[in-house]
C-alpha atoms as a PDB file:
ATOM      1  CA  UNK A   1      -7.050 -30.273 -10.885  1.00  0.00           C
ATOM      2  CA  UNK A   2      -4.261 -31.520 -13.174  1.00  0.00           C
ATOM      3  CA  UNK A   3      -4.617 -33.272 -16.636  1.00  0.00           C
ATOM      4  CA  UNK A   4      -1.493 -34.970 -18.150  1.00  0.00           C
ATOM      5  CA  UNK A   5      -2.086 -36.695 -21.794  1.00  0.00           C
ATOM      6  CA  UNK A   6       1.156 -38.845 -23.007  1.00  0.00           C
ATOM      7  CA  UNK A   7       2.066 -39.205 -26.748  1.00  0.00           C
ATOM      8  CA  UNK A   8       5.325 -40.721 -28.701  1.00  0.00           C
ATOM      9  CA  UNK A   9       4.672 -44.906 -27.720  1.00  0.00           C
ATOM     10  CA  UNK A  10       4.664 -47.082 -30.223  1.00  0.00           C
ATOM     11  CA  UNK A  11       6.852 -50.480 -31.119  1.00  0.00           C
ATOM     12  CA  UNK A  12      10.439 -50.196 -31.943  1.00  0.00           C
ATOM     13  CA  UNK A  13      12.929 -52.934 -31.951  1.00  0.00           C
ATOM     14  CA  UNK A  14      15.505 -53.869 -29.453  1.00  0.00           C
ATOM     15  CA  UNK A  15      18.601 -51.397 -29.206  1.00  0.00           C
ATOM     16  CA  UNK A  16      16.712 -48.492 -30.657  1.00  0.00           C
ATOM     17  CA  UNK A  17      14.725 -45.302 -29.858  1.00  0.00           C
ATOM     18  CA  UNK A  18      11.587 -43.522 -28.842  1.00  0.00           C
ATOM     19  CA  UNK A  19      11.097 -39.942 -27.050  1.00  0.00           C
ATOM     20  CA  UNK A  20       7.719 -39.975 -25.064  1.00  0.00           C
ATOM     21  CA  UNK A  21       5.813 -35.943 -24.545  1.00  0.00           C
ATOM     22  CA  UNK A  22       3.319 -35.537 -21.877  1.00  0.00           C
ATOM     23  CA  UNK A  23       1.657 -32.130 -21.809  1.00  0.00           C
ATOM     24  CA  UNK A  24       0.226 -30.868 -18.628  1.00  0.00           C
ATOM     25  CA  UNK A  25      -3.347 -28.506 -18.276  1.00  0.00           C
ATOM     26  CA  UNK A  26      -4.619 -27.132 -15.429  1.00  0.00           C
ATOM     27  CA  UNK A  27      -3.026 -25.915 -11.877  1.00  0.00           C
ATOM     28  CA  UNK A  28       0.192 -27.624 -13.313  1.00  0.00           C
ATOM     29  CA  UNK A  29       2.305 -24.730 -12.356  1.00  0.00           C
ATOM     30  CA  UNK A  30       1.587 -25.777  -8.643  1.00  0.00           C
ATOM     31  CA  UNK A  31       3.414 -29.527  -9.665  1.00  0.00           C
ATOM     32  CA  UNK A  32       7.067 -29.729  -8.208  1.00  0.00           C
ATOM     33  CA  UNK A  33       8.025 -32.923  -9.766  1.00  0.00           C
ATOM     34  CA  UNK A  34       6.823 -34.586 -12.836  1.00  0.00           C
ATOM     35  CA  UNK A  35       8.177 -37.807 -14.432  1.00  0.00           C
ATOM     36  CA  UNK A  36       7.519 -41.273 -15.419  1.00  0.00           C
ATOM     37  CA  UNK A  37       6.306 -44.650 -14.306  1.00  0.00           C
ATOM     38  CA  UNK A  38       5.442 -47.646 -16.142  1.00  0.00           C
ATOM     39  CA  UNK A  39       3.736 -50.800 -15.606  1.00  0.00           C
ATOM     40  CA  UNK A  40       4.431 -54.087 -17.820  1.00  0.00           C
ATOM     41  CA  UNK A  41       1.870 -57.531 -17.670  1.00  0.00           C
ATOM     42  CA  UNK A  42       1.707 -58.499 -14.816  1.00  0.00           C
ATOM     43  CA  UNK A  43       3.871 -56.727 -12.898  1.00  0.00           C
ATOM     44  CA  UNK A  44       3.088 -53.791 -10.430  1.00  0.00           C
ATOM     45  CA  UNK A  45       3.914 -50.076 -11.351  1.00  0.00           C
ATOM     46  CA  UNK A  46       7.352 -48.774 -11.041  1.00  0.00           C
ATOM     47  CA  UNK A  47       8.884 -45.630 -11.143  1.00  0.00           C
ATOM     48  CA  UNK A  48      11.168 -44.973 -14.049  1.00  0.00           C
ATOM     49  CA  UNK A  49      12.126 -41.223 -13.935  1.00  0.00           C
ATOM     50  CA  UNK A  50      11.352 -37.915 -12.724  1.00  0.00           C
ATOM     51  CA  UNK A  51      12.248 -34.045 -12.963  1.00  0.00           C
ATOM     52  CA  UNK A  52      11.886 -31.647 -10.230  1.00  0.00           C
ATOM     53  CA  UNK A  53      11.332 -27.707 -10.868  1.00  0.00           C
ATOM     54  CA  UNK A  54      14.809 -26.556 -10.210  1.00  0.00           C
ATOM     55  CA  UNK A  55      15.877 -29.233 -12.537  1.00  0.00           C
ATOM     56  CA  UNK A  56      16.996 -32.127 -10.144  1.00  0.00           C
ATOM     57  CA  UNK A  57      16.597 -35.432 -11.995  1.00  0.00           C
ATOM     58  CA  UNK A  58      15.728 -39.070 -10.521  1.00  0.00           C
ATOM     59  CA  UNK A  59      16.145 -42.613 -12.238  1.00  0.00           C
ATOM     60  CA  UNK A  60      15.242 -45.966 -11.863  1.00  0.00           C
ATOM     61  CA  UNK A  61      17.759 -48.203 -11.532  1.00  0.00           C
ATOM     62  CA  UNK A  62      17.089 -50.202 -14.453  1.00  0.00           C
ATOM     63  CA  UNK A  63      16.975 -47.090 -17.130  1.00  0.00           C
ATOM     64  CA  UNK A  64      19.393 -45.084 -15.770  1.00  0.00           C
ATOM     65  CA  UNK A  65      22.185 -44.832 -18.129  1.00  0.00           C
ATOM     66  CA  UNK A  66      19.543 -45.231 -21.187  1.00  0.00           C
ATOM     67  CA  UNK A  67      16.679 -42.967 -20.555  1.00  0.00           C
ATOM     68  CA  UNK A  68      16.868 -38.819 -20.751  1.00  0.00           C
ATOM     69  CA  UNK A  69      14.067 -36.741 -18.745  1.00  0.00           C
ATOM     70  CA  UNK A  70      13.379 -33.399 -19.216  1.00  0.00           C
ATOM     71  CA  UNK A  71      10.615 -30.576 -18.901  1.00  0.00           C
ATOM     72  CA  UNK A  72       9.735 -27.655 -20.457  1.00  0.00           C
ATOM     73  CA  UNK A  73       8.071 -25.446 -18.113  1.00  0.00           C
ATOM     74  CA  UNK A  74       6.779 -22.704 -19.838  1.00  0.00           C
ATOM     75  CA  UNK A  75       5.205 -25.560 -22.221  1.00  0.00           C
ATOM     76  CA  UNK A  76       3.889 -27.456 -18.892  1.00  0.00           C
ATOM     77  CA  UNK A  77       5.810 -30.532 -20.681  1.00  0.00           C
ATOM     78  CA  UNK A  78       8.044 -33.464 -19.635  1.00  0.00           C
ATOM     79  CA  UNK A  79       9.649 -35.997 -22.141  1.00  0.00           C
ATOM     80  CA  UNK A  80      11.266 -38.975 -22.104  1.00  0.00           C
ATOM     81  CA  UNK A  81      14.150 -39.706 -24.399  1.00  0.00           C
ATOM     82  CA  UNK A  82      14.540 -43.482 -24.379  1.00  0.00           C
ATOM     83  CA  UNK A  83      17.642 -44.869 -25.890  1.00  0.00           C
ATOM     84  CA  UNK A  84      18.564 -48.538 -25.976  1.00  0.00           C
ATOM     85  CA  UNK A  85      15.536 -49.870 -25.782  1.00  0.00           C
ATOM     86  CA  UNK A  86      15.259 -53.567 -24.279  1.00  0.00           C
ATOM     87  CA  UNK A  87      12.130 -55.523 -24.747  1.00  0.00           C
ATOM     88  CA  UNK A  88      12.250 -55.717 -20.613  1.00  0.00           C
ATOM     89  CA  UNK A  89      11.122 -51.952 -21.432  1.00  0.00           C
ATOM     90  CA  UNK A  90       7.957 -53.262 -22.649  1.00  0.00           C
ATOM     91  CA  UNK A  91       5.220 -51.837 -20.478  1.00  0.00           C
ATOM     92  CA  UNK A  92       3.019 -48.997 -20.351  1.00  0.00           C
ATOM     93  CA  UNK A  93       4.494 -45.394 -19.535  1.00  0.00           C
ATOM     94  CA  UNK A  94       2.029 -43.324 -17.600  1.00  0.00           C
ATOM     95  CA  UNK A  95       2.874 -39.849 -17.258  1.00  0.00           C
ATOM     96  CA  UNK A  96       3.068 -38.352 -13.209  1.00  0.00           C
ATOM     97  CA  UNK A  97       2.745 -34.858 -11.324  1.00  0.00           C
ATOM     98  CA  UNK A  98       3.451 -34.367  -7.591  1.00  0.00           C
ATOM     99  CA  UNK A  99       2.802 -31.262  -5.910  1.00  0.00           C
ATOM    100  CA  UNK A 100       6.260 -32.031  -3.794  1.00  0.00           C
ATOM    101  CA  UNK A 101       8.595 -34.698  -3.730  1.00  0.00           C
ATOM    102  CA  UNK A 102       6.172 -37.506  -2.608  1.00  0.00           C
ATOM    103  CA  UNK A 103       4.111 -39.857  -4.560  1.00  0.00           C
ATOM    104  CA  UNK A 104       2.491 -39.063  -7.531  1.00  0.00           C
ATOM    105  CA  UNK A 105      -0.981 -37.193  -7.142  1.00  0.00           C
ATOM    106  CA  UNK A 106      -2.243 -37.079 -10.970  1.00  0.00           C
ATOM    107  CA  UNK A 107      -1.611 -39.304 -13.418  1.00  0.00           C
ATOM    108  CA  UNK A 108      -2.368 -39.014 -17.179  1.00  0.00           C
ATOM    109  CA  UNK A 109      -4.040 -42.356 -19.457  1.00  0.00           C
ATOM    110  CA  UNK A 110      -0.705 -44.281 -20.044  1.00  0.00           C
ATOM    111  CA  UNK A 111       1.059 -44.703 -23.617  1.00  0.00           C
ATOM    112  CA  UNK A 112       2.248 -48.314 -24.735  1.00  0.00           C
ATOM    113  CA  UNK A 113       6.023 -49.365 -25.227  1.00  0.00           C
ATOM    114  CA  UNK A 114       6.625 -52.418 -26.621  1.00  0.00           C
ATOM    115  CA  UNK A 115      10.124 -53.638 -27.662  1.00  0.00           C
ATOM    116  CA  UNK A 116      10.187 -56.702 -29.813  1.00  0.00           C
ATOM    117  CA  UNK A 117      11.666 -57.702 -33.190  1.00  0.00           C
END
Protein backbone atom coordinates (compact mmCIF):
# COMPACT_ATOMS: atom_id res chain seq x y z
CA UNK A 1 0.00 0.00 0.00
CA UNK A 2 0.92 3.63 -0.76
CA UNK A 3 -0.24 6.83 1.12
CA UNK A 4 0.41 10.26 -0.53
CA UNK A 5 -0.84 13.47 1.64
CA UNK A 6 -0.52 16.95 -0.46
CA UNK A 7 0.20 20.32 1.29
CA UNK A 8 1.14 24.05 -0.10
CA UNK A 9 -2.73 24.98 -1.86
CA UNK A 10 -4.15 27.85 -0.99
CA UNK A 11 -5.49 31.17 -3.07
CA UNK A 12 -3.06 33.38 -4.76
CA UNK A 13 -3.81 35.88 -7.38
CA UNK A 14 -3.38 35.73 -11.06
CA UNK A 15 0.37 35.88 -12.34
CA UNK A 16 1.79 34.67 -9.08
CA UNK A 17 3.09 31.61 -7.15
CA UNK A 18 2.56 28.51 -5.12
CA UNK A 19 4.91 25.26 -4.68
CA UNK A 20 2.66 22.18 -3.80
CA UNK A 21 4.72 18.97 -1.42
CA UNK A 22 3.24 15.61 -1.41
CA UNK A 23 5.00 13.15 0.88
CA UNK A 24 4.77 9.51 0.16
CA UNK A 25 4.54 6.41 3.13
CA UNK A 26 4.53 3.05 2.58
CA UNK A 27 5.97 0.63 -0.37
CA UNK A 28 6.66 4.05 -2.15
CA UNK A 29 10.09 3.00 -3.10
CA UNK A 30 8.35 0.41 -5.48
CA UNK A 31 6.53 3.82 -7.37
CA UNK A 32 8.31 4.61 -10.79
CA UNK A 33 6.51 7.72 -11.56
CA UNK A 34 4.87 10.19 -9.34
CA UNK A 35 3.28 13.54 -10.35
CA UNK A 36 0.25 15.58 -10.54
CA UNK A 37 -3.31 15.76 -11.72
CA UNK A 38 -5.98 18.11 -11.04
CA UNK A 39 -9.58 18.37 -11.44
CA UNK A 40 -11.52 21.89 -11.63
CA UNK A 41 -15.80 22.16 -11.32
CA UNK A 42 -17.04 20.43 -13.46
CA UNK A 43 -14.60 19.23 -15.49
CA UNK A 44 -13.03 15.65 -15.54
CA UNK A 45 -9.44 14.98 -14.11
CA UNK A 46 -6.44 15.80 -16.08
CA UNK A 47 -3.01 15.14 -15.86
CA UNK A 48 -0.77 18.08 -15.18
CA UNK A 49 2.78 16.69 -14.51
CA UNK A 50 4.82 13.87 -13.60
CA UNK A 51 8.48 12.65 -12.60
CA UNK A 52 9.84 9.33 -13.30
CA UNK A 53 12.76 7.68 -11.07
CA UNK A 54 15.63 8.34 -13.36
CA UNK A 55 14.40 11.83 -13.49
CA UNK A 56 12.42 11.97 -16.87
CA UNK A 57 9.78 14.70 -16.59
CA UNK A 58 6.16 14.91 -18.34
CA UNK A 59 3.78 18.04 -18.77
CA UNK A 60 0.52 18.91 -19.66
CA UNK A 61 0.15 20.94 -22.34
CA UNK A 62 -1.47 23.71 -20.70
CA UNK A 63 1.31 24.16 -17.71
CA UNK A 64 4.15 23.38 -19.45
CA UNK A 65 6.29 26.36 -19.62
CA UNK A 66 4.83 27.52 -16.01
CA UNK A 67 4.89 24.60 -13.73
CA UNK A 68 8.36 22.88 -12.21
CA UNK A 69 8.13 19.07 -10.95
CA UNK A 70 10.47 17.51 -8.96
CA UNK A 71 11.09 14.61 -6.33
CA UNK A 72 13.12 13.95 -3.65
CA UNK A 73 13.62 10.38 -3.31
CA UNK A 74 15.29 9.73 -0.32
CA UNK A 75 12.39 12.07 1.24
CA UNK A 76 9.67 9.87 -0.80
CA UNK A 77 8.56 13.57 -2.00
CA UNK A 78 7.37 15.26 -5.22
CA UNK A 79 6.60 19.08 -5.54
CA UNK A 80 5.14 21.24 -7.71
CA UNK A 81 6.53 24.67 -8.34
CA UNK A 82 3.73 26.63 -9.99
CA UNK A 83 4.62 29.90 -11.52
CA UNK A 84 2.22 32.13 -13.41
CA UNK A 85 -0.63 31.15 -12.05
CA UNK A 86 -3.96 31.65 -14.22
CA UNK A 87 -7.29 31.40 -12.59
CA UNK A 88 -7.91 28.50 -15.48
CA UNK A 89 -5.44 26.79 -12.82
CA UNK A 90 -8.18 26.77 -10.42
CA UNK A 91 -8.91 23.17 -9.55
CA UNK A 92 -7.93 20.67 -7.16
CA UNK A 93 -4.29 19.09 -7.34
CA UNK A 94 -4.31 15.49 -6.26
CA UNK A 95 -1.08 14.01 -5.76
CA UNK A 96 -0.29 10.42 -8.03
CA UNK A 97 2.08 7.23 -7.78
CA UNK A 98 2.40 4.58 -10.54
CA UNK A 99 4.30 1.57 -10.09
CA UNK A 100 5.42 2.05 -14.04
CA UNK A 101 4.63 4.39 -16.58
CA UNK A 102 0.82 3.71 -16.77
CA UNK A 103 -2.01 5.25 -14.99
CA UNK A 104 -1.93 6.29 -11.67
CA UNK A 105 -2.50 3.44 -8.98
CA UNK A 106 -2.65 5.60 -5.58
CA UNK A 107 -3.75 8.75 -5.18
CA UNK A 108 -3.47 11.02 -2.09
CA UNK A 109 -6.83 13.47 -0.71
CA UNK A 110 -6.35 16.42 -3.20
CA UNK A 111 -5.20 20.11 -2.14
CA UNK A 112 -7.26 23.21 -3.50
CA UNK A 113 -5.84 25.90 -6.02
CA UNK A 114 -7.76 28.65 -6.61
CA UNK A 115 -6.57 31.69 -8.65
CA UNK A 116 -8.71 34.75 -8.39
CA UNK A 117 -8.21 38.43 -7.49
Amino acid sequence: QVQLVESGGGLVQPGGSLRLSCTGSGNIRNMNTMGWHRQAPGKEREFVASISSDGRTFYGGSVKGRFTVSRDTPQNAVYLEMNNLEPADTAVYYCAAAPNYGPPGYWGQGTQVTVSS
